[in-house]
C-alpha atoms as a PDB file:
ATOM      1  CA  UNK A   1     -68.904  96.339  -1.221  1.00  0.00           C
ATOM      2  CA  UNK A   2     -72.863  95.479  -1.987  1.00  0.00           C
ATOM      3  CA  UNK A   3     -72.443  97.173  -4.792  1.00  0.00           C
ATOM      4  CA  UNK A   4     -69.146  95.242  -6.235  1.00  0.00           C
ATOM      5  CA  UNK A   5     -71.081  91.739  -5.554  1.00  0.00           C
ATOM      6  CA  UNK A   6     -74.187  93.053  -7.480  1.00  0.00           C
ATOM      7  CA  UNK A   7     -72.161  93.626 -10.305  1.00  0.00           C
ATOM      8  CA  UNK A   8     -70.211  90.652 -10.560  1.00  0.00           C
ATOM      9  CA  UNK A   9     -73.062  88.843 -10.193  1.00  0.00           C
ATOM     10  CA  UNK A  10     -74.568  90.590 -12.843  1.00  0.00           C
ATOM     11  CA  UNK A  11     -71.576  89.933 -14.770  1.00  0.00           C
ATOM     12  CA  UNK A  12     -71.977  86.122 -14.244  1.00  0.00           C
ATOM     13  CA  UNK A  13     -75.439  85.997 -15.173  1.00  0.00           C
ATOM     14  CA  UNK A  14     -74.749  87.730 -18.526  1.00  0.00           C
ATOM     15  CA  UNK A  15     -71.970  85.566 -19.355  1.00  0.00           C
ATOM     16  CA  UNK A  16     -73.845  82.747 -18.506  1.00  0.00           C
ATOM     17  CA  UNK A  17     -76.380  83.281 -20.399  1.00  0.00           C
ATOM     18  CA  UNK A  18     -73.530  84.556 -23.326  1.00  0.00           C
ATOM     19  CA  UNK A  19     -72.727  80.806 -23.214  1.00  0.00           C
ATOM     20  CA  UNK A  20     -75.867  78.904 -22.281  1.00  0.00           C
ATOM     21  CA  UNK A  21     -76.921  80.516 -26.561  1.00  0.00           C
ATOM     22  CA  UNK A  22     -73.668  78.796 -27.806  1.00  0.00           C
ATOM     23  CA  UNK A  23     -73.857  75.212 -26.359  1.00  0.00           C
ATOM     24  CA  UNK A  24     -77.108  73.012 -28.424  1.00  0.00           C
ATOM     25  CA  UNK A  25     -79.678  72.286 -26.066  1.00  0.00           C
ATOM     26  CA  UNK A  26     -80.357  69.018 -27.571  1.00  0.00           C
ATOM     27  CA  UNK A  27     -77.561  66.062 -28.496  1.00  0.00           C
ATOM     28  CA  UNK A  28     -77.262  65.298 -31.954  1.00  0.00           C
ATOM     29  CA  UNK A  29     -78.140  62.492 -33.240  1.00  0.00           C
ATOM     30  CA  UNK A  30     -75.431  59.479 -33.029  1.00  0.00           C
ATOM     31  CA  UNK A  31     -74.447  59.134 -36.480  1.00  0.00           C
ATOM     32  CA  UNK A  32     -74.028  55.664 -36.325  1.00  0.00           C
ATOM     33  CA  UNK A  33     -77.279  54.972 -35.760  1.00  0.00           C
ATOM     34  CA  UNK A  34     -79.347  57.055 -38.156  1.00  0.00           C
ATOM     35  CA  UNK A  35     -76.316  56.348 -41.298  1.00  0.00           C
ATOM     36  CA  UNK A  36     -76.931  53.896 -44.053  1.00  0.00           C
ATOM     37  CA  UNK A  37     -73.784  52.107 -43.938  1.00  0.00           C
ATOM     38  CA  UNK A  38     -71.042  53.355 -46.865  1.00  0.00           C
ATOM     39  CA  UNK A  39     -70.140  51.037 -49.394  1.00  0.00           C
ATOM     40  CA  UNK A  40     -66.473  49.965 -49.442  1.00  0.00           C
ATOM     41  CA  UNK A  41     -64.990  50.769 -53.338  1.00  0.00           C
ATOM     42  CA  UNK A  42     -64.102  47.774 -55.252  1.00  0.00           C
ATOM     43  CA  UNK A  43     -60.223  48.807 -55.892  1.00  0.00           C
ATOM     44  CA  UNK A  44     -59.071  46.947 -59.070  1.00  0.00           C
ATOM     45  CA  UNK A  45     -55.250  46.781 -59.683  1.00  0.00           C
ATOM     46  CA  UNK A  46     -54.098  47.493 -62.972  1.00  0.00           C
ATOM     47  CA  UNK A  47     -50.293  46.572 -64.042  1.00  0.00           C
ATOM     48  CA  UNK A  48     -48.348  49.685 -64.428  1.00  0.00           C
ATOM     49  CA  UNK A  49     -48.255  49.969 -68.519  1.00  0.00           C
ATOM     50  CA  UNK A  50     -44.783  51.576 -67.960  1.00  0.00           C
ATOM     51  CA  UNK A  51     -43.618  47.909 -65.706  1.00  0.00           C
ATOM     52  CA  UNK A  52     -42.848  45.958 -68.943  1.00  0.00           C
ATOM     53  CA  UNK A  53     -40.425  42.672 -68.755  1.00  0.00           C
ATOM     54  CA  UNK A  54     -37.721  41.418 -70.920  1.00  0.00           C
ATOM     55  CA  UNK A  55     -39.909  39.548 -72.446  1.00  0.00           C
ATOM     56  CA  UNK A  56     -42.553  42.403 -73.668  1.00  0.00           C
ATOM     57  CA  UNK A  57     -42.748  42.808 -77.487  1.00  0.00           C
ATOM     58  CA  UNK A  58     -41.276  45.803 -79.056  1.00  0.00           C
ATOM     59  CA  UNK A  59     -43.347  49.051 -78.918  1.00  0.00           C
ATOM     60  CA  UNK A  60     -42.799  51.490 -81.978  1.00  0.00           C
ATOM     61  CA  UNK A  61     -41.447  53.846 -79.293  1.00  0.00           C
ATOM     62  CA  UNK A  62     -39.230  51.366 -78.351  1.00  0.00           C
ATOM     63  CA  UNK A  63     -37.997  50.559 -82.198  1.00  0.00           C
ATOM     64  CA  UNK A  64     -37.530  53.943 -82.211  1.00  0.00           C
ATOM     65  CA  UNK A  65     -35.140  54.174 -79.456  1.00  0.00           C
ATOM     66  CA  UNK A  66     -33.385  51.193 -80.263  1.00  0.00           C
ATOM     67  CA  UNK A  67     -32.634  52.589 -83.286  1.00  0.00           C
ATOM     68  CA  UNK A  68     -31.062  55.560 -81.976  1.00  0.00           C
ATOM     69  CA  UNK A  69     -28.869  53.567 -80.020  1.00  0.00           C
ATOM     70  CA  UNK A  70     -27.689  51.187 -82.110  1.00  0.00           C
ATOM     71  CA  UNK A  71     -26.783  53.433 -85.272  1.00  0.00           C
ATOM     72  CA  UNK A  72     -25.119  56.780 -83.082  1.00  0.00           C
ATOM     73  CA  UNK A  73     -22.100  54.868 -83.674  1.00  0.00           C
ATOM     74  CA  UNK A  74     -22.242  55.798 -87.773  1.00  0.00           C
ATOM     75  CA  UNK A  75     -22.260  59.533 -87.017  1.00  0.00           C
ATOM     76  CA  UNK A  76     -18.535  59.612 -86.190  1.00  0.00           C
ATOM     77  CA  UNK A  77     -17.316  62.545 -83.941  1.00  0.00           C
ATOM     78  CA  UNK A  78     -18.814  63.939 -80.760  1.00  0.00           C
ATOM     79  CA  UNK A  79     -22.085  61.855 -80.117  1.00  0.00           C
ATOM     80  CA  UNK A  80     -23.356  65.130 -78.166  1.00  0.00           C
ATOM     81  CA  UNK A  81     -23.333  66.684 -81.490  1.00  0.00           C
ATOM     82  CA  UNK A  82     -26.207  64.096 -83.349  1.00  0.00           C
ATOM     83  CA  UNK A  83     -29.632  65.405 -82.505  1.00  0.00           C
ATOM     84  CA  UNK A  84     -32.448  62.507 -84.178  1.00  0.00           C
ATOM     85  CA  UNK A  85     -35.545  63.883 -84.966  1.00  0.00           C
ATOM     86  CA  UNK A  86     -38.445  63.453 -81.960  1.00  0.00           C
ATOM     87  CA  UNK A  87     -40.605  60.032 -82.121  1.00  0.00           C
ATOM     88  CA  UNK A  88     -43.965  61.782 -83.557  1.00  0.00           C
ATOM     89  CA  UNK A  89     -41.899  63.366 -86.538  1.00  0.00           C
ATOM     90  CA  UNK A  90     -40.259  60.130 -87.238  1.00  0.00           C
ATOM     91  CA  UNK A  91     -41.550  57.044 -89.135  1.00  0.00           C
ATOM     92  CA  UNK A  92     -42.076  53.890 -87.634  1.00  0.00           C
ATOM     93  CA  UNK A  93     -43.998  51.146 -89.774  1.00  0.00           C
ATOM     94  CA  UNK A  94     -45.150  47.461 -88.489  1.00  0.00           C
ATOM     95  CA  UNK A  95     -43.831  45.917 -91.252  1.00  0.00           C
ATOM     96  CA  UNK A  96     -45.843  42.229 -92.789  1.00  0.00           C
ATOM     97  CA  UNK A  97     -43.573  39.947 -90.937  1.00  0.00           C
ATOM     98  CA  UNK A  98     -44.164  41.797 -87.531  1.00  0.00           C
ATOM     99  CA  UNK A  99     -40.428  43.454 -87.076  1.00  0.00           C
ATOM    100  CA  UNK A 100     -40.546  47.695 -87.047  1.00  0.00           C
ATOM    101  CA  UNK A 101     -39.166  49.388 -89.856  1.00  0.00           C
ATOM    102  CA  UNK A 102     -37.820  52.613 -88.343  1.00  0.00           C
ATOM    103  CA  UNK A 103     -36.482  55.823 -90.194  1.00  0.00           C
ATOM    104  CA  UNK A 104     -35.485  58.668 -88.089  1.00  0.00           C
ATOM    105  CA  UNK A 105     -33.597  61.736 -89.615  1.00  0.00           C
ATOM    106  CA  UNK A 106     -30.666  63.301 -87.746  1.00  0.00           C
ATOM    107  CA  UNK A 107     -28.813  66.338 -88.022  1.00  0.00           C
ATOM    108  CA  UNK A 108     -24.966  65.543 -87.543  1.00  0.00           C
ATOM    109  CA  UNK A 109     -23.188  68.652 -86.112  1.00  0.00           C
ATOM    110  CA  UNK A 110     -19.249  67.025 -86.825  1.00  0.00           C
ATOM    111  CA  UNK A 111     -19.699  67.342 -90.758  1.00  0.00           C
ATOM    112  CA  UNK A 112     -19.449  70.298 -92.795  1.00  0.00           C
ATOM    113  CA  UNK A 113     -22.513  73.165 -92.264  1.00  0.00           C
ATOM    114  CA  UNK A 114     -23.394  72.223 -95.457  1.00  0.00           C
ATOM    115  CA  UNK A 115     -23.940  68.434 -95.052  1.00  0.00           C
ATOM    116  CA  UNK A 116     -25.418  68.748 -91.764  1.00  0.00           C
ATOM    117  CA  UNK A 117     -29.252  67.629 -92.534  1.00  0.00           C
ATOM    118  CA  UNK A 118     -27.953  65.172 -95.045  1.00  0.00           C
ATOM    119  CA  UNK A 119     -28.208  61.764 -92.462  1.00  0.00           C
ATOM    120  CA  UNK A 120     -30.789  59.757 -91.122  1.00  0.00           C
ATOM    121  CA  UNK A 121     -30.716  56.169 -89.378  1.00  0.00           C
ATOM    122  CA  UNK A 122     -32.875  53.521 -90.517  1.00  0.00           C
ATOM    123  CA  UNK A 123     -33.587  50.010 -88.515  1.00  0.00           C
ATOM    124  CA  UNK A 124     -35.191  47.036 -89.160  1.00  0.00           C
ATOM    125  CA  UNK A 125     -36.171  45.513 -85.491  1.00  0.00           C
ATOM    126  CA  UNK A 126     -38.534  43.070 -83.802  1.00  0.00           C
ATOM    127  CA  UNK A 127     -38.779  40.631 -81.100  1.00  0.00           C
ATOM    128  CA  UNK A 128     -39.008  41.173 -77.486  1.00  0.00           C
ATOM    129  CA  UNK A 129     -37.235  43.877 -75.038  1.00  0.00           C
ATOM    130  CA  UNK A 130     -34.910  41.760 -73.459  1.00  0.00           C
ATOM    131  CA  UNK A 131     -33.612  40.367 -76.955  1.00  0.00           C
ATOM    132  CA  UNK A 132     -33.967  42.562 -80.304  1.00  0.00           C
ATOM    133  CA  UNK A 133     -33.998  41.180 -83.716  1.00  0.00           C
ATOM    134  CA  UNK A 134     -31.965  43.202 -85.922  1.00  0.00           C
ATOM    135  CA  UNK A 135     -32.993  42.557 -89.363  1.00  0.00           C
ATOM    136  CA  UNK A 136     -30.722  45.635 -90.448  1.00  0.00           C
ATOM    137  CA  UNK A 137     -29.717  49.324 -89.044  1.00  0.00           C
ATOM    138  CA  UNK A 138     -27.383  51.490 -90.252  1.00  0.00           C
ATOM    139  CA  UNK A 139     -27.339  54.940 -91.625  1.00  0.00           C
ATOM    140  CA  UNK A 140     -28.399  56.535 -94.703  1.00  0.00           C
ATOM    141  CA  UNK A 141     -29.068  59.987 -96.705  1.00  0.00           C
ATOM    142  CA  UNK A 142     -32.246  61.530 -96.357  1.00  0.00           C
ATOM    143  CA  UNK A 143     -35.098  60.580 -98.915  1.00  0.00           C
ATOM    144  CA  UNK A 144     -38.848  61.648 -99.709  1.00  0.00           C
ATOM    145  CA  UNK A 145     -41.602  59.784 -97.894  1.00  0.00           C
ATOM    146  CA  UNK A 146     -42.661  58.036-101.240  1.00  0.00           C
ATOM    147  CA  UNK A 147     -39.276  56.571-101.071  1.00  0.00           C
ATOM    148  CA  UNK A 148     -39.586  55.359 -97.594  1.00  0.00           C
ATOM    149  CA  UNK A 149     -43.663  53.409 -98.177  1.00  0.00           C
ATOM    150  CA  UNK A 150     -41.602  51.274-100.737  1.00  0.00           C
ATOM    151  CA  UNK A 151     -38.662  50.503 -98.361  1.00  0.00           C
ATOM    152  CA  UNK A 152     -40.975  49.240 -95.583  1.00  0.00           C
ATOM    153  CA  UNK A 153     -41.448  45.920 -96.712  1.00  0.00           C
ATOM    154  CA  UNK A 154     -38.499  45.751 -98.775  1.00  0.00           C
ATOM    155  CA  UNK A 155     -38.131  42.629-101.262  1.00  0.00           C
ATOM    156  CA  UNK A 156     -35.681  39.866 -99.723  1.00  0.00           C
ATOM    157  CA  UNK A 157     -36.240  41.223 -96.532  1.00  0.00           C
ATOM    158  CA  UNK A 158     -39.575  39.536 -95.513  1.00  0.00           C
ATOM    159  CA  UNK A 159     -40.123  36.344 -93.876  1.00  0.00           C
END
């Protein structure tokens, strides 16, 4: 039985001392007093560019899209069948008296194969977003682009 206690004391000891390595001898240092205080960000709010009002003025993407809108109506058939060309290959001109000229070529899938890439819609808009000014839209064959600079500001259509 001597024997037995010598060992578990032994036992103790070592683990005690197993420990006694893994705990710091010394507190650390309270970090509240040796910290430079940490400046607070300034946090500036920005409006969302997206949260636009009724009363926002027409974007050229937004020309664009109105466009679409208004003239799917002239491609008569199944309006799943019209595919308009994406904004970025489409033009869309601030014209002189501040209303977007706006020509967007479709491909109409209710006329004949052969006449399919014959269309495009074209829109003369402006004002705001809650109320557009339709100068003219409608739809038209497909020209050149040195047709469409001279249509831009087209004469009697101004001011």
């Amino acid at each position: 039985m001597k024997y037995t206690r010598i060992l578990l004391a032994g036992a103790l000891s070592a683990a005690a001392l197993l420990l006694t390595g893994c705990v710091p001898t010394t507190a650390p240092p309270d970090a509240t007093e040796s910290a430079e205080p940490v400046p607070v960000p300034t946090i500036t709010v920005t409006p969302d560019p997206s949260a636009r009002t009724a009363d926002s003025p027409l974007e050229p993407i937004d020309a664009y899209a109105l466009c679409k809108a208004q003239t799917i109506g002239f491609y008569v058939g199944d309006p799943g069948l019209v595919t308009f060309a994406d904004f970025a290959s489409s033009m869309v001109v601030l014209r002189d008296d501040g209303k977007h000229f706006v020509y967007v070529e479709a491909s109409d899938g209710n006329r004949e194969p052969a006449l399919v890439d014959v269309g495009a819609s074209n829109c003369i808009v402006g004002g705001v977003m809650g109320a557009p000014e339709w100068t003219l839209f409608g739809s038209m064959v497909r020209v050149r682009e040195a047709e469409l600079e001279g249509m831009v500001n087209m004469p009697g259509e101004t001011g």
